[in-house]
PDB file of N, CA and C in Angstrom:
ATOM      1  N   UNK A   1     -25.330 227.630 -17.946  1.00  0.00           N
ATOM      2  CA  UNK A   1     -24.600 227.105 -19.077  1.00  0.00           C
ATOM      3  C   UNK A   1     -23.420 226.243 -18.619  1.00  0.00           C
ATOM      4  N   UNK A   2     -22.793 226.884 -17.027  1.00  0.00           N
ATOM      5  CA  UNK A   2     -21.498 225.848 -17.263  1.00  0.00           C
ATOM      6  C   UNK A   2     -21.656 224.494 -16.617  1.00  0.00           C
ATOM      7  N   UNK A   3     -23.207 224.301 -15.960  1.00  0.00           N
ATOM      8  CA  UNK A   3     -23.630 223.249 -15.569  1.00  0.00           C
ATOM      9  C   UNK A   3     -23.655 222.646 -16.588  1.00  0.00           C
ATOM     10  N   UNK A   4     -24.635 222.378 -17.838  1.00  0.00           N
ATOM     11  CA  UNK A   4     -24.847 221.846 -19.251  1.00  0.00           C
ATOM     12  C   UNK A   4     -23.581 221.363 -19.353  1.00  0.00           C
ATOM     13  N   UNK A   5     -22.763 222.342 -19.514  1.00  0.00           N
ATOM     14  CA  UNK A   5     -21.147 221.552 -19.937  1.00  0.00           C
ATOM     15  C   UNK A   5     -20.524 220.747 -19.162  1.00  0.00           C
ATOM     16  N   UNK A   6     -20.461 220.919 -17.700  1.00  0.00           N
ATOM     17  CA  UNK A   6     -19.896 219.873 -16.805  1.00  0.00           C
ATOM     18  C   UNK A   6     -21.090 218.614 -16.622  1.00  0.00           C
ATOM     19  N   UNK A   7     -21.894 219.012 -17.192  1.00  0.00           N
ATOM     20  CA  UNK A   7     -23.072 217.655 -17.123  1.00  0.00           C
ATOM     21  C   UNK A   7     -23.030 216.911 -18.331  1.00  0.00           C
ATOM     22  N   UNK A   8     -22.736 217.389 -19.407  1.00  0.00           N
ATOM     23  CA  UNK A   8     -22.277 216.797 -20.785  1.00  0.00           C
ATOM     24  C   UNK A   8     -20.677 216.147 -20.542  1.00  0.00           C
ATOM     25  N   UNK A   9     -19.625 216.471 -19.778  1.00  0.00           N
ATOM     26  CA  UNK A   9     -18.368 216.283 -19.340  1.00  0.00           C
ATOM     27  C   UNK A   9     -18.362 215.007 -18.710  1.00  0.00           C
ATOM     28  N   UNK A  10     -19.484 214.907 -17.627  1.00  0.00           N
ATOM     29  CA  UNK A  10     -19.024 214.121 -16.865  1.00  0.00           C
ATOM     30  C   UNK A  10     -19.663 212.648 -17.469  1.00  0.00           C
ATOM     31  N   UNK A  11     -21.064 212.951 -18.269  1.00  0.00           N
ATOM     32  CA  UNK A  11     -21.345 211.891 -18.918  1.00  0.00           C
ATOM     33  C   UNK A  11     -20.531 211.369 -19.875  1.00  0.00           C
ATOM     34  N   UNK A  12     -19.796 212.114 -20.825  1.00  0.00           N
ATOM     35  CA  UNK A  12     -19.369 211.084 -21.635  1.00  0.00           C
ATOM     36  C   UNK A  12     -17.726 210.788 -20.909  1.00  0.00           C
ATOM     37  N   UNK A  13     -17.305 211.556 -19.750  1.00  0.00           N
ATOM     38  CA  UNK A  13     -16.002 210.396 -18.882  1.00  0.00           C
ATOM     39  C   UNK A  13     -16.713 209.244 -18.368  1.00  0.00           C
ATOM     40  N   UNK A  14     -17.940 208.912 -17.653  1.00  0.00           N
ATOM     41  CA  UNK A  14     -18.722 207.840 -17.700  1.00  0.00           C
ATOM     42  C   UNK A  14     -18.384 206.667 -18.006  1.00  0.00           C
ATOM     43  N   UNK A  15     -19.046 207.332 -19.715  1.00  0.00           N
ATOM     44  CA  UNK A  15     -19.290 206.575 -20.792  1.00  0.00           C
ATOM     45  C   UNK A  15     -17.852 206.054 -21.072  1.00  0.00           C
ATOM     46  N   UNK A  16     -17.256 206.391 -21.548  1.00  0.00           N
ATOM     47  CA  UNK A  16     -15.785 206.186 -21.558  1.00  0.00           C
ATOM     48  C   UNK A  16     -15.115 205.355 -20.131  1.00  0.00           C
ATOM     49  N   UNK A  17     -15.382 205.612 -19.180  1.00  0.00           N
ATOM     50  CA  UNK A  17     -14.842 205.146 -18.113  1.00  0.00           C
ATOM     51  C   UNK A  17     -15.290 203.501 -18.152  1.00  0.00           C
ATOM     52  N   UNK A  18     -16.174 203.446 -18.266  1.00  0.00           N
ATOM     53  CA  UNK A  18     -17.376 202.201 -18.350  1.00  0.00           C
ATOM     54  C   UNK A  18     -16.715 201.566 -19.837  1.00  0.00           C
ATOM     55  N   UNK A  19     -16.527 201.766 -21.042  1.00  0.00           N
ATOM     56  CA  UNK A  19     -15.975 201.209 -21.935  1.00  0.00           C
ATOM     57  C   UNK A  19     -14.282 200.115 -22.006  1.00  0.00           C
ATOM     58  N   UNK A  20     -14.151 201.373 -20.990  1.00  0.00           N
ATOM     59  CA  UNK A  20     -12.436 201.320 -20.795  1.00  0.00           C
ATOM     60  C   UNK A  20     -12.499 199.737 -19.273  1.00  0.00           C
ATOM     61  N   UNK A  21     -13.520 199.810 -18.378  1.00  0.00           N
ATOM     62  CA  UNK A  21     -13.679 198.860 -17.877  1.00  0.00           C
ATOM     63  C   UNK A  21     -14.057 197.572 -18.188  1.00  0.00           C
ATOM     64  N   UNK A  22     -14.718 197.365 -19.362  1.00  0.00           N
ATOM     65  CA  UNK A  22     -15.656 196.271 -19.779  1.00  0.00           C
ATOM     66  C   UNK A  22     -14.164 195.489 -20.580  1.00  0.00           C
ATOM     67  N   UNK A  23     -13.726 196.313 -21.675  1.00  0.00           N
ATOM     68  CA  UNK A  23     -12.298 196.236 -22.189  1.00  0.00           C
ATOM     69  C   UNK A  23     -11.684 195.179 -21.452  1.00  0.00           C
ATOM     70  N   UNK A  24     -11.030 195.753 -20.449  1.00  0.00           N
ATOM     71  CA  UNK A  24      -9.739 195.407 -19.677  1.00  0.00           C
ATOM     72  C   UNK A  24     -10.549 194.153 -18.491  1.00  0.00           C
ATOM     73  N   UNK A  25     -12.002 193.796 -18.303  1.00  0.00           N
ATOM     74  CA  UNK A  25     -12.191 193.144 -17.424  1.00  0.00           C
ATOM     75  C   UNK A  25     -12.876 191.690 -17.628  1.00  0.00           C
ATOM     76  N   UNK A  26     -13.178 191.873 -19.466  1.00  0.00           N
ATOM     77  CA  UNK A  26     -13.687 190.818 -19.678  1.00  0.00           C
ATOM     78  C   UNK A  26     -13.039 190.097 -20.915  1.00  0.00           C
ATOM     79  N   UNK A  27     -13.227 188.559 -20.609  1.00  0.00           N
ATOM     80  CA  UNK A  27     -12.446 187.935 -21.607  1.00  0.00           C
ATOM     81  C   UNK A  27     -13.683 187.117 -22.590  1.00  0.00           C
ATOM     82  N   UNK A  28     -13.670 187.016 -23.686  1.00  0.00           N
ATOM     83  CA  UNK A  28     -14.400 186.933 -24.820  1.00  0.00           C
ATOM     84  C   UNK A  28     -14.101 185.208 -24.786  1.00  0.00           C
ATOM     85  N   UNK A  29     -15.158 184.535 -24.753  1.00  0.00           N
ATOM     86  CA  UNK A  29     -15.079 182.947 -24.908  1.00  0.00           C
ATOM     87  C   UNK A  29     -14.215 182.715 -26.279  1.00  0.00           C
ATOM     88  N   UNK A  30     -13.829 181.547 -26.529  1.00  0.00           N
ATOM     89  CA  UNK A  30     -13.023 181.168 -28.026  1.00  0.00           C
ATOM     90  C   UNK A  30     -14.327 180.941 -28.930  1.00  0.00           C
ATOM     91  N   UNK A  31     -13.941 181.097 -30.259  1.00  0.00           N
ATOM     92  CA  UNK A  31     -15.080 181.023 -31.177  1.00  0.00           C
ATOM     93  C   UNK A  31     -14.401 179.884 -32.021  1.00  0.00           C
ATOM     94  N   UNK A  32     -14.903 179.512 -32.926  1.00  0.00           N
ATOM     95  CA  UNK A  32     -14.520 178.943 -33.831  1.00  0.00           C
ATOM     96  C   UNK A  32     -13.985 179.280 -35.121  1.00  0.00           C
ATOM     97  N   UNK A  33     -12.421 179.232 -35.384  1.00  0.00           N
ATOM     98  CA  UNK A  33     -12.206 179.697 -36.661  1.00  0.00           C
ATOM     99  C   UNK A  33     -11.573 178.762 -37.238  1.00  0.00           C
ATOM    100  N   UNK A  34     -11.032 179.436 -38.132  1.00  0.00           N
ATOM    101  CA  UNK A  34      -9.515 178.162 -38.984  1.00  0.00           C
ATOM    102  C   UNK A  34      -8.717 178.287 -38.247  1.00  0.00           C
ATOM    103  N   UNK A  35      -8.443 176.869 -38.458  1.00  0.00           N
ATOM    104  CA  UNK A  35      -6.992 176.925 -37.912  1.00  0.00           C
ATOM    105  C   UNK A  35      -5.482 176.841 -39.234  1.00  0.00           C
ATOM    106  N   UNK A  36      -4.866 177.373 -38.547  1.00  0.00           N
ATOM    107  CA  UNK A  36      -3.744 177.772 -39.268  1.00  0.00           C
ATOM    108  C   UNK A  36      -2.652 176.193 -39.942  1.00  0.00           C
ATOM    109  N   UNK A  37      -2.626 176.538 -41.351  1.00  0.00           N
ATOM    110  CA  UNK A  37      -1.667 175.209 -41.614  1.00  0.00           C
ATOM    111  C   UNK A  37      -2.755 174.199 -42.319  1.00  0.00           C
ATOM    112  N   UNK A  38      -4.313 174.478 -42.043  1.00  0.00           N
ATOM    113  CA  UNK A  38      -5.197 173.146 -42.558  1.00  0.00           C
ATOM    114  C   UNK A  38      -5.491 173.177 -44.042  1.00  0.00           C
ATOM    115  N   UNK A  39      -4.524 174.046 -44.683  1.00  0.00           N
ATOM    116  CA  UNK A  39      -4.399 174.410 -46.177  1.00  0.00           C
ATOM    117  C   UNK A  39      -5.544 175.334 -46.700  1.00  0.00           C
ATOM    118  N   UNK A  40      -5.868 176.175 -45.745  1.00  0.00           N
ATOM    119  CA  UNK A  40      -6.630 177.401 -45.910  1.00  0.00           C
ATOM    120  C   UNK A  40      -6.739 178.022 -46.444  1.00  0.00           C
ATOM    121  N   UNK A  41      -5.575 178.602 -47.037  1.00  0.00           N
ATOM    122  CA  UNK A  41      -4.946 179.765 -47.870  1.00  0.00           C
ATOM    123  C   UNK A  41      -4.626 179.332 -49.163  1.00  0.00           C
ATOM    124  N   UNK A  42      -4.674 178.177 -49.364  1.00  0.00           N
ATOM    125  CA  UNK A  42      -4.990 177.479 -50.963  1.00  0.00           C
ATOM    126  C   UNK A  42      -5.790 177.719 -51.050  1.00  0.00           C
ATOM    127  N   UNK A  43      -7.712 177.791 -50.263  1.00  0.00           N
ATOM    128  CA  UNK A  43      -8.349 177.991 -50.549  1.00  0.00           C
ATOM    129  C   UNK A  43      -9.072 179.451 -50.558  1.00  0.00           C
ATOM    130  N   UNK A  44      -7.940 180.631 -50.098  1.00  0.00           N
ATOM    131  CA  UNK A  44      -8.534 181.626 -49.880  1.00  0.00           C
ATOM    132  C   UNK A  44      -9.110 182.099 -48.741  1.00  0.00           C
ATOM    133  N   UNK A  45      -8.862 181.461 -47.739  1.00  0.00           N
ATOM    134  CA  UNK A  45      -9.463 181.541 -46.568  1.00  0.00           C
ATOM    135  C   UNK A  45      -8.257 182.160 -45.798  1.00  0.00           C
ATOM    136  N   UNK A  46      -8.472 182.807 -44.622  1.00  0.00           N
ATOM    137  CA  UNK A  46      -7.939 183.230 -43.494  1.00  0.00           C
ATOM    138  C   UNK A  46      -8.468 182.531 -42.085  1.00  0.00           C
ATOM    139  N   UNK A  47      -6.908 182.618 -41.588  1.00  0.00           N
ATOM    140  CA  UNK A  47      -7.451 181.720 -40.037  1.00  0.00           C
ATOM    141  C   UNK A  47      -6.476 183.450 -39.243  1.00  0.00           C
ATOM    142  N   UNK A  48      -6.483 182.938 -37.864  1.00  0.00           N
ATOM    143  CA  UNK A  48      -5.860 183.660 -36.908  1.00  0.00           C
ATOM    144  C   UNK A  48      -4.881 183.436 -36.911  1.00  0.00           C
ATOM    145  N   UNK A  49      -4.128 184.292 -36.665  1.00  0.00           N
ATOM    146  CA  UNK A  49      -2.373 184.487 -36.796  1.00  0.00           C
ATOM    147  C   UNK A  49      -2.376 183.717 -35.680  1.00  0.00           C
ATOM    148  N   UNK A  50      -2.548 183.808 -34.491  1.00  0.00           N
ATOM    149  CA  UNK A  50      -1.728 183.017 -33.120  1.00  0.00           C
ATOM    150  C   UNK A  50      -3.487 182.843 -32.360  1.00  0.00           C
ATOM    151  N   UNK A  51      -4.186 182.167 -32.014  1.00  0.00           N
ATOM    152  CA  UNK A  51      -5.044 181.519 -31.957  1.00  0.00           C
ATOM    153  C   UNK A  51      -5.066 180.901 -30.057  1.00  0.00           C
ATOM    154  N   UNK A  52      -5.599 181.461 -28.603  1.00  0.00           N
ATOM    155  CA  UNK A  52      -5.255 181.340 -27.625  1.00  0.00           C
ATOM    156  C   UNK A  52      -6.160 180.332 -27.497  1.00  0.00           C
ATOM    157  N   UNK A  53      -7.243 179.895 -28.108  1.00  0.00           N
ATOM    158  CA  UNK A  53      -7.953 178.663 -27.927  1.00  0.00           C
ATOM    159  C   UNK A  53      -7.307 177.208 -27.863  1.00  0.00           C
ATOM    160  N   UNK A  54      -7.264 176.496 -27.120  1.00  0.00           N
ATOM    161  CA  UNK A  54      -6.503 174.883 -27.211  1.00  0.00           C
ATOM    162  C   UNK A  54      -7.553 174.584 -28.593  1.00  0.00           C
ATOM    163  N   UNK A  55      -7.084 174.033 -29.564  1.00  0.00           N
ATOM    164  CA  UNK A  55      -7.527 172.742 -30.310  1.00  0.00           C
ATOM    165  C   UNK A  55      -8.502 172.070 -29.974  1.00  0.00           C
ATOM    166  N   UNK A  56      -9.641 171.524 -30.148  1.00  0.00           N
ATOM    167  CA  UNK A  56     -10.393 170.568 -30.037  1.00  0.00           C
ATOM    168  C   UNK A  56     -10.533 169.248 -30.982  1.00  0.00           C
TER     169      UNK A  56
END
C-alpha cells in the first residue's frame, strides 16, 4: 500500500514539476488582437491592457 501512495506521489510531483517547467520556459508567439485607442470600446470590443507585441 505505501508503494501505491509514493507511486501516486511521485507522479503527480512529475506532473506538476513538468507544468511548472513548460510555464516558466516558454514564450507564447504574439497573436493578433486589438489594439488599444483604435476606438474599440465604442464598439464594445476589448483589446489588451499593455500589449508586448511591436505594432505591425
Amino acid at each position: 500500500m505505501w508503494v501505491i501512495a509514493a507511486a501516486i506521489i511521485l507522479v503527480f510531483a512529475v506532473a506538476n514539476w513538468h507544468f511548472v517547467y513548460v510555464a516558466v520556459t516558454s514564450q507564447p508567439d504574439c497573436v493578433s488582437h486589438l489594439r488599444l485607442g483604435n476606438g474599440n470600446a465604442a464598439q464594445g470590443n476589448f483589446s489588451a491592457a499593455q500589449s508586448s507585441c511591436t505594432p505591425k
